[in-house]
C-alpha atoms as a PDB file:
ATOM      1  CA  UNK A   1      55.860-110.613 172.860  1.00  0.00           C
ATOM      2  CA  UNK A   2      57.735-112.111 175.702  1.00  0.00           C
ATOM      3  CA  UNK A   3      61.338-113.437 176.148  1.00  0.00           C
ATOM      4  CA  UNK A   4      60.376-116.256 178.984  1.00  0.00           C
ATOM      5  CA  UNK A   5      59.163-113.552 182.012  1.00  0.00           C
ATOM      6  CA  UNK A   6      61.363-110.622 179.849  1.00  0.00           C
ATOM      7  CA  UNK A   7      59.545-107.656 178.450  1.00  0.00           C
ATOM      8  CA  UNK A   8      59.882-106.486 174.619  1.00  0.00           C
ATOM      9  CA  UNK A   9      58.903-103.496 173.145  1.00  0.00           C
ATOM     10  CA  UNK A  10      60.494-101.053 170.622  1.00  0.00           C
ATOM     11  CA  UNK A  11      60.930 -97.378 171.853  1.00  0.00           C
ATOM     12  CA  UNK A  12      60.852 -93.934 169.609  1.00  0.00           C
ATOM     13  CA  UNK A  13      61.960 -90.347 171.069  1.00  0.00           C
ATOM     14  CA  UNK A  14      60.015 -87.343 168.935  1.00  0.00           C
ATOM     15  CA  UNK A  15      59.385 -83.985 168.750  1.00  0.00           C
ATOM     16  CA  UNK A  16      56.997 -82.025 166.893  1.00  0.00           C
ATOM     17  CA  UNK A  17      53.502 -83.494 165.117  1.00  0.00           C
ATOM     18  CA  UNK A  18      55.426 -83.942 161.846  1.00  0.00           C
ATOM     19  CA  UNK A  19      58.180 -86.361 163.530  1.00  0.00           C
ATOM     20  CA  UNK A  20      55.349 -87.998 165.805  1.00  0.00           C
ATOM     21  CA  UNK A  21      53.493 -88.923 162.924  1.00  0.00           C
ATOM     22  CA  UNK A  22      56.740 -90.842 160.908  1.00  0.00           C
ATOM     23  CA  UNK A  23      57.191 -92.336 164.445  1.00  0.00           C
ATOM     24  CA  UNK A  24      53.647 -93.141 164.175  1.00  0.00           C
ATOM     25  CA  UNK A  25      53.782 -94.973 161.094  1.00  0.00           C
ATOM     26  CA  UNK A  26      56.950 -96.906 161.991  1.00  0.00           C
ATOM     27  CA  UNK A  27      55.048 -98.460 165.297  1.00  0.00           C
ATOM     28  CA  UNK A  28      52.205 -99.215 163.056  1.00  0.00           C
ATOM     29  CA  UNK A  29      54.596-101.418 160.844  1.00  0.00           C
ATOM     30  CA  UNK A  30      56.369-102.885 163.429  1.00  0.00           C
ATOM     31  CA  UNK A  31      52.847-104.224 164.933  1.00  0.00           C
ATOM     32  CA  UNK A  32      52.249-105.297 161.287  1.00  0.00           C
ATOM     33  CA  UNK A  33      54.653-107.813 161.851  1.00  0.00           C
ATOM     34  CA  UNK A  34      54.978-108.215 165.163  1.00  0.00           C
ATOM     35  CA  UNK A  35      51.601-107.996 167.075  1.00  0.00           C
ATOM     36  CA  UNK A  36      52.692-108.599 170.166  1.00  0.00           C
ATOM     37  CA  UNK A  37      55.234-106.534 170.493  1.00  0.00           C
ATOM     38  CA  UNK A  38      54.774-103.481 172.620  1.00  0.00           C
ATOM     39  CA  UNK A  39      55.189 -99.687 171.589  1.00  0.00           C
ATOM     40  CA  UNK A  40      56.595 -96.552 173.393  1.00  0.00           C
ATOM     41  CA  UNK A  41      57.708 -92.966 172.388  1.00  0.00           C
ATOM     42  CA  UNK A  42      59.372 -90.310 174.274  1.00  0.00           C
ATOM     43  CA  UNK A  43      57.956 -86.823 173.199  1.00  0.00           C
ATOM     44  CA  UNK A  44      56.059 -83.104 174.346  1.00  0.00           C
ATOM     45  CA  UNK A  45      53.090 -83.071 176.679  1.00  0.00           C
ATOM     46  CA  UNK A  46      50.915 -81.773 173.800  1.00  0.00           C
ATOM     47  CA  UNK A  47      51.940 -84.801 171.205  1.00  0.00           C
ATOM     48  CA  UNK A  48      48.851 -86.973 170.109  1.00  0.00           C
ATOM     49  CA  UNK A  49      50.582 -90.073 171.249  1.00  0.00           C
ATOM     50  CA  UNK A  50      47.308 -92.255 169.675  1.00  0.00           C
ATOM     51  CA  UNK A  51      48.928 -95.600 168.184  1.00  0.00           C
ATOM     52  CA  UNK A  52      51.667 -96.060 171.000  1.00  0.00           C
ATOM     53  CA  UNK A  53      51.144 -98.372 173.996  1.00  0.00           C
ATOM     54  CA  UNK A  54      53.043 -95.866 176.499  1.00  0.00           C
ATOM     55  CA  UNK A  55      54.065 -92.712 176.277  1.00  0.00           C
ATOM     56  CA  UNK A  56      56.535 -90.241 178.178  1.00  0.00           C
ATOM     57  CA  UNK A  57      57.307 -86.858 178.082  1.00  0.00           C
ATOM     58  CA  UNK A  58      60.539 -85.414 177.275  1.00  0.00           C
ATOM     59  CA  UNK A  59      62.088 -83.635 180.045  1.00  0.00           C
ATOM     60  CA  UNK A  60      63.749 -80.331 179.728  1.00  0.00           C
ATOM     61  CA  UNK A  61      67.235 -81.300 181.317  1.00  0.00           C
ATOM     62  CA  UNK A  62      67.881 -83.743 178.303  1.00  0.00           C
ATOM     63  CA  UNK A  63      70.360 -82.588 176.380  1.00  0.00           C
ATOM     64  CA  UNK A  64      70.150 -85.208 174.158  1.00  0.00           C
ATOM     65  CA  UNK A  65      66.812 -87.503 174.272  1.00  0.00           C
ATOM     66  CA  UNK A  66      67.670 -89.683 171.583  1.00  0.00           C
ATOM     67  CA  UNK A  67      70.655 -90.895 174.312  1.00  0.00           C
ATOM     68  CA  UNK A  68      69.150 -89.766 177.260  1.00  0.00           C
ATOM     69  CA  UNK A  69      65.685 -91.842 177.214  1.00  0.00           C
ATOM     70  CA  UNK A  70      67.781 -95.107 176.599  1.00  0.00           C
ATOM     71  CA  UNK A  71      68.047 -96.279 180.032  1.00  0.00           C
ATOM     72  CA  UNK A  72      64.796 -95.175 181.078  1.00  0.00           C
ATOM     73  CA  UNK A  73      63.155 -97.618 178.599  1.00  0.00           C
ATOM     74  CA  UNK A  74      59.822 -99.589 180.001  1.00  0.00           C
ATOM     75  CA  UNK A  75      60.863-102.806 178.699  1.00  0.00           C
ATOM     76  CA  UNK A  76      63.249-105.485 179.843  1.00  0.00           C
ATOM     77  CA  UNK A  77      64.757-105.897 176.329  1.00  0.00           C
ATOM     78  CA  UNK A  78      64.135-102.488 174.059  1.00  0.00           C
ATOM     79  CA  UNK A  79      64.564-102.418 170.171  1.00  0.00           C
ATOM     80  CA  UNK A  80      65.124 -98.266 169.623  1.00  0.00           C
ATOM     81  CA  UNK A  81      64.349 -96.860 166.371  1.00  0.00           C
ATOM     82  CA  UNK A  82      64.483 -93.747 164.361  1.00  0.00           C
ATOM     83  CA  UNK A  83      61.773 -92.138 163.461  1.00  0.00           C
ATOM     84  CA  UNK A  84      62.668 -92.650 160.006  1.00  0.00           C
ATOM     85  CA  UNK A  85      62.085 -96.776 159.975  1.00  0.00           C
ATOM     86  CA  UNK A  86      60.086 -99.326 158.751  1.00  0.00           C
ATOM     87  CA  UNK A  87      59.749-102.988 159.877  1.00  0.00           C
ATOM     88  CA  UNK A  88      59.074-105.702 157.054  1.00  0.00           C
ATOM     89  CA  UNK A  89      59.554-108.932 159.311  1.00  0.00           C
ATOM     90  CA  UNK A  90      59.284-110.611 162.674  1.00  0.00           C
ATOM     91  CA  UNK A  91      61.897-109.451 164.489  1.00  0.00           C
ATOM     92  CA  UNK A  92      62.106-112.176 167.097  1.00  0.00           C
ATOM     93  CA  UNK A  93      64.921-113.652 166.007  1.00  0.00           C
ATOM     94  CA  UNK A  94      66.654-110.348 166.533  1.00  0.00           C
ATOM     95  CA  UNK A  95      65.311-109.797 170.183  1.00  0.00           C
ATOM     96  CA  UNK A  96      66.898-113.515 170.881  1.00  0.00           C
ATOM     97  CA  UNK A  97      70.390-111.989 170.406  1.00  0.00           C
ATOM     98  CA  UNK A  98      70.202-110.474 173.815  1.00  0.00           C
ATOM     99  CA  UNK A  99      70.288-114.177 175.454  1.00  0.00           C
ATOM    100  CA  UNK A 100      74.218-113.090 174.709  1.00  0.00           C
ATOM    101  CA  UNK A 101      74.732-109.702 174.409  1.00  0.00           C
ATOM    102  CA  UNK A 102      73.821-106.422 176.132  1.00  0.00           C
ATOM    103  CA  UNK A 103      73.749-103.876 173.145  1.00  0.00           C
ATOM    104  CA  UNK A 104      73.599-104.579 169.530  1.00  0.00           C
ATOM    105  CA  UNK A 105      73.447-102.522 166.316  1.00  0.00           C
ATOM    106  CA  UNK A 106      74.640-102.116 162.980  1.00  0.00           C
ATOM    107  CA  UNK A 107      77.798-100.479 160.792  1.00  0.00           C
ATOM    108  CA  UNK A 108      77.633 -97.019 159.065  1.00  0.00           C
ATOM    109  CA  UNK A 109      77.466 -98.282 155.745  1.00  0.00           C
ATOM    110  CA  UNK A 110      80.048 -95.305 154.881  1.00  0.00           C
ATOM    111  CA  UNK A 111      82.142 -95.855 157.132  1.00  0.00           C
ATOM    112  CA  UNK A 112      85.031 -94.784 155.020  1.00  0.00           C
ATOM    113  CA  UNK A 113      83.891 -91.268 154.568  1.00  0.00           C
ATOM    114  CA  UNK A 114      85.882 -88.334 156.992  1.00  0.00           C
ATOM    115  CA  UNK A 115      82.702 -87.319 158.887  1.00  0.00           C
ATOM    116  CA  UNK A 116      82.408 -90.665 160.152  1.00  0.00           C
ATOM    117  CA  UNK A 117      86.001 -90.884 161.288  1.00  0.00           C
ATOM    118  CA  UNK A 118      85.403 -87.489 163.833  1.00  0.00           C
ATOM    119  CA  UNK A 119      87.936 -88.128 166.871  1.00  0.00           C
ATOM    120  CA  UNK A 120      86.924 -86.906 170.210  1.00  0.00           C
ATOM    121  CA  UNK A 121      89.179 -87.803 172.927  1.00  0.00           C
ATOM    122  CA  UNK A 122      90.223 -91.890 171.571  1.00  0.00           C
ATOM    123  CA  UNK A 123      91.804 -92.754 168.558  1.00  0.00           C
ATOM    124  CA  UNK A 124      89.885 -95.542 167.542  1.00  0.00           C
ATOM    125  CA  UNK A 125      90.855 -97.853 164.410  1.00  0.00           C
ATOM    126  CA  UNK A 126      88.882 -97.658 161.434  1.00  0.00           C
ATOM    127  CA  UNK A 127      88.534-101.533 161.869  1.00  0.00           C
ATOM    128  CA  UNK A 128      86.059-100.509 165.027  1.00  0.00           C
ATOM    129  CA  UNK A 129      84.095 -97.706 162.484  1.00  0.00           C
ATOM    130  CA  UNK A 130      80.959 -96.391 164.007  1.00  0.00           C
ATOM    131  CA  UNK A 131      77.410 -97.788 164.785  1.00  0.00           C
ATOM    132  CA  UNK A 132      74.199 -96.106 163.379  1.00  0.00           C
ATOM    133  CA  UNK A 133      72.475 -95.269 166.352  1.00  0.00           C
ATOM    134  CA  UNK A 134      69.272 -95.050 164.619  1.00  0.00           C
ATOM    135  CA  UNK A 135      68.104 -98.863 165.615  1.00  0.00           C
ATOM    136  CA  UNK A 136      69.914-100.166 168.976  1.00  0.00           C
ATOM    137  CA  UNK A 137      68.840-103.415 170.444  1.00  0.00           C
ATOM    138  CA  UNK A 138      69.317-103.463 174.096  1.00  0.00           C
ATOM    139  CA  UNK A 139      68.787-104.934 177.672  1.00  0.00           C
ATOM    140  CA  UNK A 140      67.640-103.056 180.653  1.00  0.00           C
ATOM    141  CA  UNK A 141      70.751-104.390 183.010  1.00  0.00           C
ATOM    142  CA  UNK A 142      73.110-102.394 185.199  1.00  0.00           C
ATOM    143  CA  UNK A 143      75.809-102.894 182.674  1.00  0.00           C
ATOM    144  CA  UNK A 144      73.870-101.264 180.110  1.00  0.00           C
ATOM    145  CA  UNK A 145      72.479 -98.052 182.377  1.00  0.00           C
ATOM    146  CA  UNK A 146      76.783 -97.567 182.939  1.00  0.00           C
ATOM    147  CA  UNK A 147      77.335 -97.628 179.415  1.00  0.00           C
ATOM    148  CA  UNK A 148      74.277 -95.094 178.589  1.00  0.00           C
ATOM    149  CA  UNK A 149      75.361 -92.748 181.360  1.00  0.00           C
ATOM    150  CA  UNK A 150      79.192 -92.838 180.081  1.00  0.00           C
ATOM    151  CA  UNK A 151      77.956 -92.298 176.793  1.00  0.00           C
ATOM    152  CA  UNK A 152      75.635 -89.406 177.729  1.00  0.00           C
ATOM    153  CA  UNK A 153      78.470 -87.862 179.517  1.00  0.00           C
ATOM    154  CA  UNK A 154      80.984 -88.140 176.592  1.00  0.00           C
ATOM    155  CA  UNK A 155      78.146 -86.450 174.480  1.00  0.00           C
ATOM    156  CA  UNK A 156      77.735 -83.633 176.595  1.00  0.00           C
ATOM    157  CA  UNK A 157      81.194 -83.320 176.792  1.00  0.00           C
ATOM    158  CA  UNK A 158      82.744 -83.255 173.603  1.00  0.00           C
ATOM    159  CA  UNK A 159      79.928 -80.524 172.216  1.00  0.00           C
ATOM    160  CA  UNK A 160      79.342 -82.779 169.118  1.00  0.00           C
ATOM    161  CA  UNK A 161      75.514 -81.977 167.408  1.00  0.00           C
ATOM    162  CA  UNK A 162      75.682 -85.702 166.563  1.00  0.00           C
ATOM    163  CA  UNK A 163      75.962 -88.792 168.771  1.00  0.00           C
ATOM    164  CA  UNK A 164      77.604 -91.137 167.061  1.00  0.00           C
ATOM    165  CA  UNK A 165      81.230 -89.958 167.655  1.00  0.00           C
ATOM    166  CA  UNK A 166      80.965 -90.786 170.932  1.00  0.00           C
ATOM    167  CA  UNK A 167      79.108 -93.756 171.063  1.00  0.00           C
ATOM    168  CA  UNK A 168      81.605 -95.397 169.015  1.00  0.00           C
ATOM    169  CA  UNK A 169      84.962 -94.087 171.911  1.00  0.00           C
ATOM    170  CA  UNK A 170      82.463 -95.154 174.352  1.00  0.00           C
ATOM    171  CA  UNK A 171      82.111 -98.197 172.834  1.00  0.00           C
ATOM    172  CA  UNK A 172      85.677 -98.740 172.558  1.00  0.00           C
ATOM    173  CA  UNK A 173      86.663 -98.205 176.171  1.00  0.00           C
ATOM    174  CA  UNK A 174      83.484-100.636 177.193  1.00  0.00           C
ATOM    175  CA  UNK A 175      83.195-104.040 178.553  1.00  0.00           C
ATOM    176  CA  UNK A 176      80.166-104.327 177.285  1.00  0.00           C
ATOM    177  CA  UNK A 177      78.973-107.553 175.012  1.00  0.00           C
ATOM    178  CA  UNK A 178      78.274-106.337 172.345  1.00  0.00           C
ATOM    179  CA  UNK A 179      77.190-107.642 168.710  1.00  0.00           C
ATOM    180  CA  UNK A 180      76.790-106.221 165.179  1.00  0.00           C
ATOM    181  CA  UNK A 181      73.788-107.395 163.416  1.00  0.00           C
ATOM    182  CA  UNK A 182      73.497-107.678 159.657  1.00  0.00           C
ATOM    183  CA  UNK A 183      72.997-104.526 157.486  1.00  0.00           C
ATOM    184  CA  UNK A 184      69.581-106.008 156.727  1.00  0.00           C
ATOM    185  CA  UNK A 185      68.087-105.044 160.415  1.00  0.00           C
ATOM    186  CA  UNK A 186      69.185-101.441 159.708  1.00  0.00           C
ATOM    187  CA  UNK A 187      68.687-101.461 156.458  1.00  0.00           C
ATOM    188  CA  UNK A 188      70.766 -97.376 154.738  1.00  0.00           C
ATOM    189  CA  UNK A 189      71.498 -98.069 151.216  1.00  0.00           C
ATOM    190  CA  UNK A 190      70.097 -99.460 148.290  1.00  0.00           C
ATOM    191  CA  UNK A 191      72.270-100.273 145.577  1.00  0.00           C
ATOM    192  CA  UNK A 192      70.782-100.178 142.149  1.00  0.00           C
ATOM    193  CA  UNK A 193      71.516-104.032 141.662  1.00  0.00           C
ATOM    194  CA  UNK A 194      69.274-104.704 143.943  1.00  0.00           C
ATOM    195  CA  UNK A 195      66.033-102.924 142.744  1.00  0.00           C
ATOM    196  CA  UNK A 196      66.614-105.071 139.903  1.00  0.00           C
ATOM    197  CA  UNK A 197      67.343-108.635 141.676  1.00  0.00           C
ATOM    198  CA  UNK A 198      69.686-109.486 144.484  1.00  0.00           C
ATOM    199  CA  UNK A 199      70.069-112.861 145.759  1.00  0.00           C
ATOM    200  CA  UNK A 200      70.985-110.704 149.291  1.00  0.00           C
ATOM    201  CA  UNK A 201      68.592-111.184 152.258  1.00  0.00           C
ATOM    202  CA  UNK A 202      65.716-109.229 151.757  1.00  0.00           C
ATOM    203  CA  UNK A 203      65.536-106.464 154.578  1.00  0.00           C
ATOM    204  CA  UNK A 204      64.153-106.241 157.517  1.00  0.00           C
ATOM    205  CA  UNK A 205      64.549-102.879 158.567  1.00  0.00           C
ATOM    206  CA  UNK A 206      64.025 -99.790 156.292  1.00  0.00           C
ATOM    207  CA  UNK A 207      65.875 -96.872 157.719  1.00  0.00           C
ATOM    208  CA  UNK A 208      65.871 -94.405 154.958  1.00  0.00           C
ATOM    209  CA  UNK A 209      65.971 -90.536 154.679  1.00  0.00           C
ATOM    210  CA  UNK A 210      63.039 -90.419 152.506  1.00  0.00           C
ATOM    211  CA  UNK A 211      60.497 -91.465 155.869  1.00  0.00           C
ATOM    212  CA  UNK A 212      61.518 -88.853 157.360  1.00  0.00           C
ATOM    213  CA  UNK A 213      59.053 -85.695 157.572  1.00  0.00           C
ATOM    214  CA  UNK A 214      58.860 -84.686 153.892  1.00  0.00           C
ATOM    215  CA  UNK A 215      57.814 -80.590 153.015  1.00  0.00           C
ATOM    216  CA  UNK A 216      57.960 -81.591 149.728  1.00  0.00           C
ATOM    217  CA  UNK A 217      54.356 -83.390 148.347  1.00  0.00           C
ATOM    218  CA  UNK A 218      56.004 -85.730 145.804  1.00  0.00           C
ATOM    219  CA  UNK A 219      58.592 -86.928 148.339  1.00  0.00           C
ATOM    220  CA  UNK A 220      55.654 -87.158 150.774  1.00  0.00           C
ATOM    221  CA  UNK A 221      53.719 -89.349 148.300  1.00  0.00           C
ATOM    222  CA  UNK A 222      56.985 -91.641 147.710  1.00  0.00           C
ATOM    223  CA  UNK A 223      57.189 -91.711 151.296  1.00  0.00           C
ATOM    224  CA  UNK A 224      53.374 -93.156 152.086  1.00  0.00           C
ATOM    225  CA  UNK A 225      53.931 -95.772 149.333  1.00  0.00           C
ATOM    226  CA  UNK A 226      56.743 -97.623 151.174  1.00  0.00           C
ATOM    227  CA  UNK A 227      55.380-100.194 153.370  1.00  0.00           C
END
């Protein structure tokens, strides 16, 4: 899939067969849908990469990969994703967004809660809450390399295990153009309503704890029937 001369391709970061293999199954829903679009991950030297158009290994001086293969991305405009996703549309509409804006993502749907308010350096208002950084739409431009750089600074900085903290104060001090998309394209929480009937937008994006790697064989059952 092109955007005129542009490159498009969604991007995963891995590590460990189990993680590889959600990845895996995310790319192979996302080229469901989309079957032009291309696929890369980010993981060990030893990781059956089968199923991915390009792969990379993860160096040891990332302290982060998840923000430190961002900038590095092969494509001209990169969808990131979890591992922990799958795609139920065409998402070409959502690649179009970056005709405008450099970055784009979605709200923590509980946004309210205390660990999503975790101050590092910036009090931020609660009006700016944070972005899930599990599905980040981006273009490869210097604006967004700065951005990526401040942000993996900040991380290493503030000693945080997770990332979004500082992605949000990074955020904050940016210049960057920047645009939320709707909860659909990143896609949390289910409400019981809607297993029932919603006249919401169906979703585009599943980004749901039970894809992850699941131990547990009923959960891993529940897990292969979502498509």
């Amino acid at each position: 899939m092109q955007g005129g001369t542009r490159t498009r391709g969604v991007m995963y970061v891995a590590w460990g067969k189990a993680h590889v293999d959600v990845a895996r199954r995310s790319a192979a829903s996302v080229k469901r849908h989309n079957p032009g679009l291309q696929a890369a991950i980010w993981c060990a030297a030893d990781d059956d990469t089968s199923g991915f158009d390009q792969s990379f290994v993860i160096p040891p001086e990332m302290t982060r990969p998840k923000v430190g293969a961002l900038k590095f991305s092969p494509y001209d405009e990169t969808l990131y994703l979890d591992n922990d996703t799958m795609i139920r549309a065409d998402l070409s509409s959502l690649f179009d967004l970056l005709q405008k804006f450099d970055l784009c993502g979605a709200h923590v749907m509980l946004w309210h809660r205390p660990r999503h308010k975790r101050v590092w350096q910036t009090e931020v208002p609660e009006t700016f809450p944070e972005i899930n950084c599990g599905v980040l739409l981006y273009r490869k431009d210097a604006a967004t390399d700065a951005f990526f750089d401040d942000w993996q600074a900040a991380y290493d900085a503030a000693g945080f295990k997770i990332d979004q903290p500082t992605f949000r104060e990074t955020l904050w001090k940016s210049d960057l153009r920047f645009y939320v998309f709707p909860p659909q394209f990143n896609k949390r929480i289910f409400e019981a309503s809607e297993l029932i009937w919603s006249d919401q937008p169906k979703p585009r994006i599943l980004h749901l704890p039970i894809l992850r790697p699941q131990k547990n064989a009923l959960k891993r059952w529940l897990s292969n029937l979502i498509r």
